[in-house]
N, C-alpha and C. Protein backbone atom coordinates (compact mmCIF):
# COMPACT_ATOMS: atom_id res chain seq x y z
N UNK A 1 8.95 13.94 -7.26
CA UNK A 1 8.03 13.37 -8.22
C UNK A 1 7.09 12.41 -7.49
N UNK A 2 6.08 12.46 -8.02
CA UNK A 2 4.90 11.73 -6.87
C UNK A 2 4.37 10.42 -8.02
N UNK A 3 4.35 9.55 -6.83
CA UNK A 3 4.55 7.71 -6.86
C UNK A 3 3.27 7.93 -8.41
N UNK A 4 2.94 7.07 -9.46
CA UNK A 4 2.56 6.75 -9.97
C UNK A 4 0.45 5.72 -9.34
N UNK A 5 -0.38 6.82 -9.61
CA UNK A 5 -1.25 5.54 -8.92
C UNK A 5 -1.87 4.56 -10.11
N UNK A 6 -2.41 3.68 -9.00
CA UNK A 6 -2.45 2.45 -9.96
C UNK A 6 -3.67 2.52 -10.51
N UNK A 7 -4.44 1.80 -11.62
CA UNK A 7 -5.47 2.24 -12.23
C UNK A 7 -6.54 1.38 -11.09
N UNK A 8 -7.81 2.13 -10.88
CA UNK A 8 -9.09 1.42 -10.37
C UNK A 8 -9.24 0.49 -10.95
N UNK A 9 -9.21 -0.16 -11.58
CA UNK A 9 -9.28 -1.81 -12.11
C UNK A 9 -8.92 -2.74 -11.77
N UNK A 10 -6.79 -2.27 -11.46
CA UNK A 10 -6.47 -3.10 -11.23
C UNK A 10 -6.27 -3.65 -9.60
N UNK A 11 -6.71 -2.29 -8.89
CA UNK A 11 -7.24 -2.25 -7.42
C UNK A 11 -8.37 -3.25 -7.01
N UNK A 12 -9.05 -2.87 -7.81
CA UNK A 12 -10.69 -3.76 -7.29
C UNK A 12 -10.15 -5.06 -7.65
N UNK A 13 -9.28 -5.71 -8.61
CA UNK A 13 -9.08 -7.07 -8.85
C UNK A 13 -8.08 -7.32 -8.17
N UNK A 14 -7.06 -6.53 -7.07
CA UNK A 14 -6.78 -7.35 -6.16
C UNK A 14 -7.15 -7.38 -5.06
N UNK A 15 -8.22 -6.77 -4.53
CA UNK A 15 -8.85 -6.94 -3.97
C UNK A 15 -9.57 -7.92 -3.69
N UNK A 16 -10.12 -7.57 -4.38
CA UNK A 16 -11.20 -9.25 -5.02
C UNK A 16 -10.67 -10.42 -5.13
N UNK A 17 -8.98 -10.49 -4.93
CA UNK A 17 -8.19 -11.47 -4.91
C UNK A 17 -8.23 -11.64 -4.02
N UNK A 18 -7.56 -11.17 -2.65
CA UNK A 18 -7.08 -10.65 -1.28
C UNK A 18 -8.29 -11.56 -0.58
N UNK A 19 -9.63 -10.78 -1.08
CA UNK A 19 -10.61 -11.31 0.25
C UNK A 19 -11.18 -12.57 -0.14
N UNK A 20 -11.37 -13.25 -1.26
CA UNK A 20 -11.46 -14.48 -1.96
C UNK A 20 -10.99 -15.36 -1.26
N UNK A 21 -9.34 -14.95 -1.47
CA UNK A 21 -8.03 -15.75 -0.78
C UNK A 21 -8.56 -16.04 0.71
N UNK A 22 -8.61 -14.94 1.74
CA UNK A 22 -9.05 -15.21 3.20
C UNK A 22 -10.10 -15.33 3.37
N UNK A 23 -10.90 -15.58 2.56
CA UNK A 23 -12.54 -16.51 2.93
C UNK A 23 -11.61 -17.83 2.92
N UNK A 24 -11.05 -18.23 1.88
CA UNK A 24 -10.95 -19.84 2.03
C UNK A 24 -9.59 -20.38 2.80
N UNK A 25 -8.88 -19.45 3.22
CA UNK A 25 -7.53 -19.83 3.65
C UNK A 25 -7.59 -19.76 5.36
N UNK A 26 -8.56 -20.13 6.51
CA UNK A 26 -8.94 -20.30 7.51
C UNK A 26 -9.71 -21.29 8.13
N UNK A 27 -9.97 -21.90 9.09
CA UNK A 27 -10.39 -23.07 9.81
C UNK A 27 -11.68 -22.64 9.93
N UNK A 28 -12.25 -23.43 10.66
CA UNK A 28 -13.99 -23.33 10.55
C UNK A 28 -14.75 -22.08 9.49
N UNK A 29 -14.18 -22.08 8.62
CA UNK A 29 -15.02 -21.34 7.66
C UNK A 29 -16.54 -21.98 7.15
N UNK A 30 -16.95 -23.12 7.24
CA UNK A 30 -17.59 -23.70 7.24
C UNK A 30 -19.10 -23.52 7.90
N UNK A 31 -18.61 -22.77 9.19
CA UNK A 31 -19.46 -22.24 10.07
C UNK A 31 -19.80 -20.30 9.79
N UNK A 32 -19.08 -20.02 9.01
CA UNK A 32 -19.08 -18.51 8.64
C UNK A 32 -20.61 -18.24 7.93
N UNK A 33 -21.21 -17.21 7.68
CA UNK A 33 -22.05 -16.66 7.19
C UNK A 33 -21.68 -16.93 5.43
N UNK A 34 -20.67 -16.03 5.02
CA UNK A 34 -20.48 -16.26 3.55
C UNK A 34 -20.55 -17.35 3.30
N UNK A 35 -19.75 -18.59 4.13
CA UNK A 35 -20.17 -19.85 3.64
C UNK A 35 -21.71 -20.62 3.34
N UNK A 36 -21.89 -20.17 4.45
CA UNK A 36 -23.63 -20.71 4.70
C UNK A 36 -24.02 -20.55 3.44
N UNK A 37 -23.95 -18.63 3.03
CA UNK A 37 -25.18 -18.14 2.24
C UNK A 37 -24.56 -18.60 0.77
N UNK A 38 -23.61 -18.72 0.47
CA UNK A 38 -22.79 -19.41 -0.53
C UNK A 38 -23.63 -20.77 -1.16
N UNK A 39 -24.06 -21.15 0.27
CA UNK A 39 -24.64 -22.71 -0.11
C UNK A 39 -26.22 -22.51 -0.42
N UNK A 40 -26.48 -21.30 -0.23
CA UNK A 40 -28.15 -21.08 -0.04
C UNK A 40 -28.89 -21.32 0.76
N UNK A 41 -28.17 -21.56 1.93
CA UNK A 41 -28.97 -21.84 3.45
C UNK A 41 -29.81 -20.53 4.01
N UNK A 42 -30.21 -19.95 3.80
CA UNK A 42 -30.93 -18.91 4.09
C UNK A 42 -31.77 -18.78 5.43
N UNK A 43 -32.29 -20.11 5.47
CA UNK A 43 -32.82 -20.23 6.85
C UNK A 43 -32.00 -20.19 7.79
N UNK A 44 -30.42 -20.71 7.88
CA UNK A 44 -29.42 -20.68 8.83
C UNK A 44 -29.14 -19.22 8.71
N UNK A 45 -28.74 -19.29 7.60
CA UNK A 45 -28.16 -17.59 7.42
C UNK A 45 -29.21 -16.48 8.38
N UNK A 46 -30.11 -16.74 8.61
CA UNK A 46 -31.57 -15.70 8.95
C UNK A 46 -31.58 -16.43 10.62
N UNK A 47 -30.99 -17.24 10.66
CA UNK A 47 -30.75 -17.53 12.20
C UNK A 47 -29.75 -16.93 12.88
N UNK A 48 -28.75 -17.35 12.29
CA UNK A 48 -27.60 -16.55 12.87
C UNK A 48 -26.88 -15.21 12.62
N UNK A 49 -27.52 -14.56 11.80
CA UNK A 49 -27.92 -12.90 11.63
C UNK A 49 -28.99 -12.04 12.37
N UNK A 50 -29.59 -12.69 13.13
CA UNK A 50 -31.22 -12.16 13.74
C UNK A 50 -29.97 -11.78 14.95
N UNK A 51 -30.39 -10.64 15.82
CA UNK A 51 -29.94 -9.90 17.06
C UNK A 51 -28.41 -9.54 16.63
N UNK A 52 -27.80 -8.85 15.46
CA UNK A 52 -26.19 -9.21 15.06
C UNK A 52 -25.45 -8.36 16.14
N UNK A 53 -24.29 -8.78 16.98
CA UNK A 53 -23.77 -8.29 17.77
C UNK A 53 -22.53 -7.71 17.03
N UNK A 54 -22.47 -8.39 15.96
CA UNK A 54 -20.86 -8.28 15.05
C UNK A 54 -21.09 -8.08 13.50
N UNK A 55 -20.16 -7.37 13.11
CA UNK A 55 -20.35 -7.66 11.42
C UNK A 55 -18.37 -7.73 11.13
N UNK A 56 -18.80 -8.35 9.71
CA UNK A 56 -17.28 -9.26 9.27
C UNK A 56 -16.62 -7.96 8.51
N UNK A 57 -15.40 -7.83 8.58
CA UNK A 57 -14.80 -6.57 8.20
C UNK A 57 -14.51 -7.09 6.35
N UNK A 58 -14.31 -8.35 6.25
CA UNK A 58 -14.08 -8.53 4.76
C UNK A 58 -15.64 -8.43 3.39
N UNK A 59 -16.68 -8.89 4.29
CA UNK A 59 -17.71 -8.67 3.92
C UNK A 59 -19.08 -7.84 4.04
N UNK A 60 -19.21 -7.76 4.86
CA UNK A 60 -19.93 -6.62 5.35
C UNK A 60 -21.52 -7.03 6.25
N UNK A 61 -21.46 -8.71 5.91
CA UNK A 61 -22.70 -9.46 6.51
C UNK A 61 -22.54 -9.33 8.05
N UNK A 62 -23.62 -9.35 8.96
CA UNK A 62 -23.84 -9.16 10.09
C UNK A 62 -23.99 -10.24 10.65
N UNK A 63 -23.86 -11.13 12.12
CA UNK A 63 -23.99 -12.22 13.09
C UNK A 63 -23.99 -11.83 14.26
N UNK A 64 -25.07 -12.46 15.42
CA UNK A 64 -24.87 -12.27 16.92
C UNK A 64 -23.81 -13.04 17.32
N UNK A 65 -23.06 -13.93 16.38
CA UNK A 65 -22.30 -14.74 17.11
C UNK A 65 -20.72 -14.04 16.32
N UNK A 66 -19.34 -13.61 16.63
CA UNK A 66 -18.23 -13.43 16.31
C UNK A 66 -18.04 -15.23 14.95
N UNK A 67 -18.08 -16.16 16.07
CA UNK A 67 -17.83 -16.92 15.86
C UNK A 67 -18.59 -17.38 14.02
N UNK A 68 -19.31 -16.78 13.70
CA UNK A 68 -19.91 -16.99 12.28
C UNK A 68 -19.48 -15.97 11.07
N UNK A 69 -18.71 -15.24 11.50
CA UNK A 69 -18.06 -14.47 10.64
C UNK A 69 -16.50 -14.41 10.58
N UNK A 70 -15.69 -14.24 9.15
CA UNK A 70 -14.54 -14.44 9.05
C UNK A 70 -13.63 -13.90 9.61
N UNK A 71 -14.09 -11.98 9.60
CA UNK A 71 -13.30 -11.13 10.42
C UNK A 71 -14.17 -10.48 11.20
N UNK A 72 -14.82 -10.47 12.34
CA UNK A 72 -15.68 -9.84 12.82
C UNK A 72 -15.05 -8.67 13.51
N UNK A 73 -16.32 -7.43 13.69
CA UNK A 73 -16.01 -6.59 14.54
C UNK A 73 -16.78 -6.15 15.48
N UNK A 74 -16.78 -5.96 16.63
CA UNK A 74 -18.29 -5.37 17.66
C UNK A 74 -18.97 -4.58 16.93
N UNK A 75 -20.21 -4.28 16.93
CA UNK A 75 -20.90 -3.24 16.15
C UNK A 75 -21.32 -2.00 17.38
């Protein structure tokens, strides 16, 4: 008998829990992109997105620097 799946609803809302949770549950988040653009810094945000060497696996925003994103990955 095959496992029961769970409804798309209640997937996307834990999800949406999950990555919520690890935006704020880490050290220098402060310096992250989501944070920045969170605050409406746009001009920072457009600084440290210009040449992106990396993008964040929880969000999908781009940075030349690792260091400005939560989960980065080489691009």
């Amino acid at each position: 008998m095959a496992a029961k799946k769970p409804k798309a609803d209640s997937v996307v809302k834990a999800v949406k829990a999950s990555v919520m949770h690890l935006a704020d549950a880490h050290p220098n988040h402060e310096h992250h992109l989501c944070h920045i653009i969170s605050l409406r810094n746009m001009r920072t945000a457009a600084k440290l997105a210009k040449d992106a060497q990396y993008i964040c696996f929880l969000c999908g925003r781009a940075a030349k620097d690792a260091k400005n994103l939560c989960d980065p990955l080489k691009i």
